[in-house]
Protein backbone atom coordinates (compact mmCIF):
# COMPACT_ATOMS: atom_id res chain seq x y z
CA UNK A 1 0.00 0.00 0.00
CA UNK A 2 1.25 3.45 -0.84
CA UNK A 3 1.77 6.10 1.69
CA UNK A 4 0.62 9.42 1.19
CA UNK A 5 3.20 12.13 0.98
CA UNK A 6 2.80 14.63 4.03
CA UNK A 7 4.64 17.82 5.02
CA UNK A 8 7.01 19.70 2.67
CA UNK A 9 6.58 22.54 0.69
CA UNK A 10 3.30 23.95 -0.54
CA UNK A 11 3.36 23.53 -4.72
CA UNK A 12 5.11 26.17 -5.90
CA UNK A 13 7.25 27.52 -2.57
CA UNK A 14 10.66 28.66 -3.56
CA UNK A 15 13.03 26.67 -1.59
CA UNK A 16 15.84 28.46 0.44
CA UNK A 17 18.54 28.36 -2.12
CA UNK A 18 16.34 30.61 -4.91
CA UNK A 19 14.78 32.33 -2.27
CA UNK A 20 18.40 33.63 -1.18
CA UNK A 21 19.66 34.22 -4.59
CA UNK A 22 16.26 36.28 -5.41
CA UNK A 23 16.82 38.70 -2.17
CA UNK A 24 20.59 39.25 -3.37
CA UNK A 25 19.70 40.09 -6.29
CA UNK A 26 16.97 42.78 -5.67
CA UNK A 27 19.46 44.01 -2.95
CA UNK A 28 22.18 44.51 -5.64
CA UNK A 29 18.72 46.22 -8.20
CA UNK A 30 19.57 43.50 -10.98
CA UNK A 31 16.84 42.19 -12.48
CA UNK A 32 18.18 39.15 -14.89
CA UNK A 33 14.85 39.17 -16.91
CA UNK A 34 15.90 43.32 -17.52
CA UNK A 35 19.46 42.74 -18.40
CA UNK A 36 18.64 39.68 -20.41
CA UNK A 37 16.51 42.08 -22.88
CA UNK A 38 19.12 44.96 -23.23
CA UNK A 39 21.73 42.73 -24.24
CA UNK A 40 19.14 40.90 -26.94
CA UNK A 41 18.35 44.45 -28.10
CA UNK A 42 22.03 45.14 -28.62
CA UNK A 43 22.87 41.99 -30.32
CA UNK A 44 20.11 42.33 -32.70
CA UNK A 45 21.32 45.82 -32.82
CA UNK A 46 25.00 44.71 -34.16
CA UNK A 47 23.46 42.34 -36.77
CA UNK A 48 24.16 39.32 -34.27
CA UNK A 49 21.06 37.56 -34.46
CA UNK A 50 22.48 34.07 -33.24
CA UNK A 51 22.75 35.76 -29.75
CA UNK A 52 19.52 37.82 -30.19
CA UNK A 53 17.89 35.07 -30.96
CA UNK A 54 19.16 32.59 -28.26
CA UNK A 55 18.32 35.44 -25.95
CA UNK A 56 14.52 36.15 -27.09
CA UNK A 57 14.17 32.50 -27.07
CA UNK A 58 14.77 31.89 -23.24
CA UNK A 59 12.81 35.11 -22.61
CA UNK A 60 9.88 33.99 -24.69
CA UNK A 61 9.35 30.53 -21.69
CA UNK A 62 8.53 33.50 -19.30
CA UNK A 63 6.06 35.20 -21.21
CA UNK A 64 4.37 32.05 -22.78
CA UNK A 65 3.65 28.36 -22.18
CA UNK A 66 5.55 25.79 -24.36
CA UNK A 67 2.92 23.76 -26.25
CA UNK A 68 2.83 20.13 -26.30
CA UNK A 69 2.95 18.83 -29.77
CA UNK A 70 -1.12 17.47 -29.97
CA UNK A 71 -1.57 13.88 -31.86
CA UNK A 72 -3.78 13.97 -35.07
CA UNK A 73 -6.84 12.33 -34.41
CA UNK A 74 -8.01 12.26 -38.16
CA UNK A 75 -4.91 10.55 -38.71
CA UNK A 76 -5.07 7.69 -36.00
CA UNK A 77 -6.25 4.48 -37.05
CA UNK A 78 -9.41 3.68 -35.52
CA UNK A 79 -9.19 0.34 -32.73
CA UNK A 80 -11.87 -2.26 -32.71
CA UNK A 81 -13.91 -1.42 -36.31
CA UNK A 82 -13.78 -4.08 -39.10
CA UNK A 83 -14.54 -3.22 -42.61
CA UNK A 84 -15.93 -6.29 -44.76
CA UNK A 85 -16.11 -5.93 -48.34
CA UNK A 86 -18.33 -8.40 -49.65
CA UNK A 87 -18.67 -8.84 -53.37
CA UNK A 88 -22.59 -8.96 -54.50
């Protein structure tokens, strides 16, 4: 018989490592997210679109959910159905 998990963290509780790391950094007024976009901006800036890409793309997972790819239905084959072709 399983046990049921008790005690912990609540779902979605920072634990005390990124907690720390979050209070040093608004201490020392960086904000990643901020310095993450000015250096995109300059990269695309000085035609260096590999980096201003890379860069866009990491900010883009904060701003939207990554999609799972979704399975074709019309294209499954259908389970259990048996075509007979009976010649009149």
């Amino acid at each position: 018989m399983a046990r049921k998990k008790s005690g912990g963290r609540a779902a979605g509780t920072r634990n005390k490592r990124s907690l720390k790391v979050a209070e040093q950094l608004e201490e020392l007024g960086c904000d990643p997210i901020e310095a993450l976009a000015t250096i995109a901006k300059l990269a695309q800036a000085n035609n260096d679109f590999t980096l201003a890409a890379s860069i866009y793309k990491e900010l883009a997972g904060y701003c939207a959910a990554k999609l799972r790819p979704v399975e074709d239905i019309n294209m499954a084959e259908p389970e259990g159905i048996r075509v007979t072709i009976v010649d009149a």
